[in-house]
Protein backbone atom coordinates (compact mmCIF):
# COMPACT_ATOMS: atom_id res chain seq x y z
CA UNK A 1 -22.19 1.51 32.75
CA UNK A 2 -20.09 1.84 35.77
CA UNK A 3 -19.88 -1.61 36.77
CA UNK A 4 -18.68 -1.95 33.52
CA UNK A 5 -15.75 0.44 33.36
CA UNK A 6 -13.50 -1.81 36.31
CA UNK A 7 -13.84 -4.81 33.65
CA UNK A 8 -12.78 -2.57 30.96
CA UNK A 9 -10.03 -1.12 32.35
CA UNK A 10 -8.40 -4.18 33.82
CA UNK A 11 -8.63 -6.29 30.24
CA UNK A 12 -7.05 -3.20 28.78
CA UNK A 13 -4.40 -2.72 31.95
CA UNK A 14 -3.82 -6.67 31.22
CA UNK A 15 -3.23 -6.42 27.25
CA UNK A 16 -1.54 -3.37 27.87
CA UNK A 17 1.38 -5.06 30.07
CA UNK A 18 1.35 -7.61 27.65
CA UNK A 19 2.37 -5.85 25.03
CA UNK A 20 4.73 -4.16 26.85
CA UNK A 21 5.93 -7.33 27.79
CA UNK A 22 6.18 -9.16 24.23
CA UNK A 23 7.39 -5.43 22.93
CA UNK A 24 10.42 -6.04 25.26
CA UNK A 25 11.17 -9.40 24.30
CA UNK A 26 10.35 -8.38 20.86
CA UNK A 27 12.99 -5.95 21.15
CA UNK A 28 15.94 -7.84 23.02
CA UNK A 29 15.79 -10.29 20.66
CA UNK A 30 16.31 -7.78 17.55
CA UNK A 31 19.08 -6.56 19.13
CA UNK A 32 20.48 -9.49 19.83
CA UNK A 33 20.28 -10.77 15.91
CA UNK A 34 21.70 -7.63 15.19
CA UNK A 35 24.87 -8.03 17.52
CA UNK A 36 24.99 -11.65 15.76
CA UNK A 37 25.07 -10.40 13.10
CA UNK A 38 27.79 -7.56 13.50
CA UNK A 39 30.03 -10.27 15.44
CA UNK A 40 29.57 -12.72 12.39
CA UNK A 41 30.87 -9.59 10.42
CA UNK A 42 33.58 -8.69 12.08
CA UNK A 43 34.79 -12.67 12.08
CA UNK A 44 34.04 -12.39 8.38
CA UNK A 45 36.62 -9.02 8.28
CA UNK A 46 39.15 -10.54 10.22
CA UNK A 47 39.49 -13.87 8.47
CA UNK A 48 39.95 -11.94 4.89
């Protein structure tokens, strides 16, 4: 089982920083629809 557990670890080390990764992307992008979005609303304020 021990020769095992390096193998293991690293494939879960790997998806692990790829989550983080796509998590982080995942999240810049939300926030920047979000700031679209409050920018497209305050245009929409201003011109009424």
């Amino acid at each position: 089982m021990k020769e095992y557990v390096p193998n293991i670890l690293k494939i879960f080390l790997d998806s692990d920083v790829e989550k983080i990764l796509y998590g982080l992307s995942y999240i810049g992008a939300t926030n920047a629809s979000l700031l679209g979005v409050r920018w497209t609303n305050l245009q929409l304020k201003n011109q009424v």
